[in-house]
C-alpha atoms as a PDB file:
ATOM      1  CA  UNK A   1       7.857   6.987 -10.351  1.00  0.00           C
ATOM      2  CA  UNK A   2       6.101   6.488  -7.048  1.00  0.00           C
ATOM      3  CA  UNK A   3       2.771   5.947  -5.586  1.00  0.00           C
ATOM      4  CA  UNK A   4       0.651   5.620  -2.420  1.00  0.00           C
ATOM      5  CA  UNK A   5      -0.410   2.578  -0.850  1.00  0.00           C
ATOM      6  CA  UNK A   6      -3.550   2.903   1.734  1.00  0.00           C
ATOM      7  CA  UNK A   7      -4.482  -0.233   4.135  1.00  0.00           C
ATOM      8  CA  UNK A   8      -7.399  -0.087   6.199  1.00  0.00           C
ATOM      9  CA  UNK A   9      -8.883  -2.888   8.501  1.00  0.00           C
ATOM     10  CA  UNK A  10      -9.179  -4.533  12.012  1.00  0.00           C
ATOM     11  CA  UNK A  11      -5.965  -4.954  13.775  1.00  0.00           C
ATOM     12  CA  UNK A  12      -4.183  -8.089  13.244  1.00  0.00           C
ATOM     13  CA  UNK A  13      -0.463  -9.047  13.761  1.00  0.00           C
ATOM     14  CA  UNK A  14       1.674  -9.395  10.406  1.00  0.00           C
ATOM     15  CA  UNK A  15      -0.255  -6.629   8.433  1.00  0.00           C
ATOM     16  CA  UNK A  16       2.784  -4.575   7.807  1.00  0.00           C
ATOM     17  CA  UNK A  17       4.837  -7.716   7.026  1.00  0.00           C
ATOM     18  CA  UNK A  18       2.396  -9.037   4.502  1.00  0.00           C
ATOM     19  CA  UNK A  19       2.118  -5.301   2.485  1.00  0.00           C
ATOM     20  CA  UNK A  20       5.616  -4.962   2.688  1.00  0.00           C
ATOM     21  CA  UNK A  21       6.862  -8.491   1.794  1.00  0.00           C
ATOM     22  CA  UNK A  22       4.396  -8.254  -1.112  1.00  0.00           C
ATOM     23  CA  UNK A  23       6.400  -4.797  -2.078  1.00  0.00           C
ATOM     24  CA  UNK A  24       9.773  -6.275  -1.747  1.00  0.00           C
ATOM     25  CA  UNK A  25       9.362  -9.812  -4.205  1.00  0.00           C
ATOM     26  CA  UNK A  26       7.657  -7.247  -6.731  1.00  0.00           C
ATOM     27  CA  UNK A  27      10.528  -4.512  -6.286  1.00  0.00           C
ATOM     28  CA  UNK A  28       8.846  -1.911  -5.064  1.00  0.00           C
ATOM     29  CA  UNK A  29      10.811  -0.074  -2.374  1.00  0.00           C
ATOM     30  CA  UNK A  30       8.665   1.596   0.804  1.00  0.00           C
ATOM     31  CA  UNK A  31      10.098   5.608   1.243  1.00  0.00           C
ATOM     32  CA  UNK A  32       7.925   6.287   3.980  1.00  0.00           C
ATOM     33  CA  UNK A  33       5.660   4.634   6.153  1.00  0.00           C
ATOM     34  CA  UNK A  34       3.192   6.357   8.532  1.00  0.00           C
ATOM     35  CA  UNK A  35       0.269   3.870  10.283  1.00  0.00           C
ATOM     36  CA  UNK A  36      -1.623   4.349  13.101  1.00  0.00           C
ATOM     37  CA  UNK A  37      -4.113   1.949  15.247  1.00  0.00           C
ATOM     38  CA  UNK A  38      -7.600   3.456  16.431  1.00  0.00           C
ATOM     39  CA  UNK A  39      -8.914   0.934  18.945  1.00  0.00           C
ATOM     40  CA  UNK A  40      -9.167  -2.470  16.837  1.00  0.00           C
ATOM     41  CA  UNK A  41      -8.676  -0.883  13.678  1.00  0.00           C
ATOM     42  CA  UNK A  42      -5.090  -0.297  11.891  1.00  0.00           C
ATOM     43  CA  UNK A  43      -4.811   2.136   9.180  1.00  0.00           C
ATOM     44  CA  UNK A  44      -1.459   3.175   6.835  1.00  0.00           C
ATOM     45  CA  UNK A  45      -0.185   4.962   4.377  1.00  0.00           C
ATOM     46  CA  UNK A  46       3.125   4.372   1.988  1.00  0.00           C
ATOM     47  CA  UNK A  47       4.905   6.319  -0.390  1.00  0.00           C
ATOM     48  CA  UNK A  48       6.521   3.742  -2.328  1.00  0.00           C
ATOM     49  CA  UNK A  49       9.116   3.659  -5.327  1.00  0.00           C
ATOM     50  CA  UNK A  50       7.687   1.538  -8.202  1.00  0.00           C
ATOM     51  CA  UNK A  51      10.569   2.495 -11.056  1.00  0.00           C
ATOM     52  CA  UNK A  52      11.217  -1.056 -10.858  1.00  0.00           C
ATOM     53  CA  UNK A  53       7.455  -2.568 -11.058  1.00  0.00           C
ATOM     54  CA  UNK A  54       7.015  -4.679 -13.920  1.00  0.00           C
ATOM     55  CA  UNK A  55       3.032  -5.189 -14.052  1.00  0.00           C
ATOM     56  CA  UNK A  56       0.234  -2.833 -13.394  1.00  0.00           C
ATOM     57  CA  UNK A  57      -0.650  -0.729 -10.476  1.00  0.00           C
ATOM     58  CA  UNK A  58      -4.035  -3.035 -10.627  1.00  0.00           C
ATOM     59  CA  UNK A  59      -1.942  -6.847 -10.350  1.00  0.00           C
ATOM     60  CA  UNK A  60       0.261  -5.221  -7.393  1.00  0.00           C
ATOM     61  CA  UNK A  61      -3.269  -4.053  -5.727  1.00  0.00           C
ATOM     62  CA  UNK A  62      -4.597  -7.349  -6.443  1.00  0.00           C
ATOM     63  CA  UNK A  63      -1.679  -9.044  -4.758  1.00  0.00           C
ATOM     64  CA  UNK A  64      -1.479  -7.043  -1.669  1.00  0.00           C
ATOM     65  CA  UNK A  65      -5.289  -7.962  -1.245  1.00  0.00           C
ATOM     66  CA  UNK A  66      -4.862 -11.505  -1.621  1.00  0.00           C
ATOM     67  CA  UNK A  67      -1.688 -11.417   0.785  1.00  0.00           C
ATOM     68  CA  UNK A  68      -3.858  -9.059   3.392  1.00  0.00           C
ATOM     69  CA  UNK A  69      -7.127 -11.039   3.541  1.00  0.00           C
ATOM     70  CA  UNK A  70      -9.866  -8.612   5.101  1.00  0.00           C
ATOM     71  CA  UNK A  71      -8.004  -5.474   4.663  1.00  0.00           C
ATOM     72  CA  UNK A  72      -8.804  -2.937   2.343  1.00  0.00           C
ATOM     73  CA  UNK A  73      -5.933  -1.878   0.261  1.00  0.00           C
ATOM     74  CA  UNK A  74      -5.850   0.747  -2.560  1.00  0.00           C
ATOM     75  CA  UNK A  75      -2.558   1.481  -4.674  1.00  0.00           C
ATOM     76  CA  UNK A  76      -2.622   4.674  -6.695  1.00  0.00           C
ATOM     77  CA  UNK A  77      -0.098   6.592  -9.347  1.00  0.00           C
ATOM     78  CA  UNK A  78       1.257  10.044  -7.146  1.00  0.00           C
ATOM     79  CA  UNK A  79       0.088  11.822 -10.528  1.00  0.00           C
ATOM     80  CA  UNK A  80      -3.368  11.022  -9.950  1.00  0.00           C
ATOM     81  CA  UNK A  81      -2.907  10.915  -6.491  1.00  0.00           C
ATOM     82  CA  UNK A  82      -1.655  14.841  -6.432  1.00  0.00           C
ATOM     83  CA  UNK A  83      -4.481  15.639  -8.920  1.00  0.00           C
ATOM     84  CA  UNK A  84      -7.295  14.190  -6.393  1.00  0.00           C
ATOM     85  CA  UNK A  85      -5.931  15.924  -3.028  1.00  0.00           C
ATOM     86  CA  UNK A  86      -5.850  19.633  -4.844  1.00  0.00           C
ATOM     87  CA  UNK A  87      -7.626  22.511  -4.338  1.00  0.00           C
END
């Protein structure tokens, strides 16, 4: 199973070592990363592997957040993902 993490917020050192540190104590494993800074804002995108998750999509949201203070994070099923980006 895998989903997709978005982050979104003013530039600030330790942003990717926060989401992913966060990801690594809760065994999720990052696939691919792709993040990109637009003047003083950073925004990124993971695919990550969450076969090995053991609480909800909502707790691992809610810990990102709390790890990433002023950053807006969103974690989302690929299913539902998939079924929101169709055409």
């Amino acid at each position: 199973m895998r989903a997709v993490i978005t982050v979104v917020g003013k530039d600030m050192v330790g942003i990717l070592a926060g989401v992913s540190g966060v990801c690594a104590r809760e065994g999720v494993n990052v696939l691919e990363v792709t993040q990109s800074i637009l003047q003083e804002f950073f925004a990124m995108i993971m695919l990550v592997d969450i076969s090995k998750l053991e609480m909800p999509l909502t707790a691992l949201q809610a810990k990102l957040a709390e790890a990433n203070p002023g950053m807006t994070i969103h974690v989302m099923h690929e299913d539902i993902f998939n079924s929101m980006h169709r055409i």
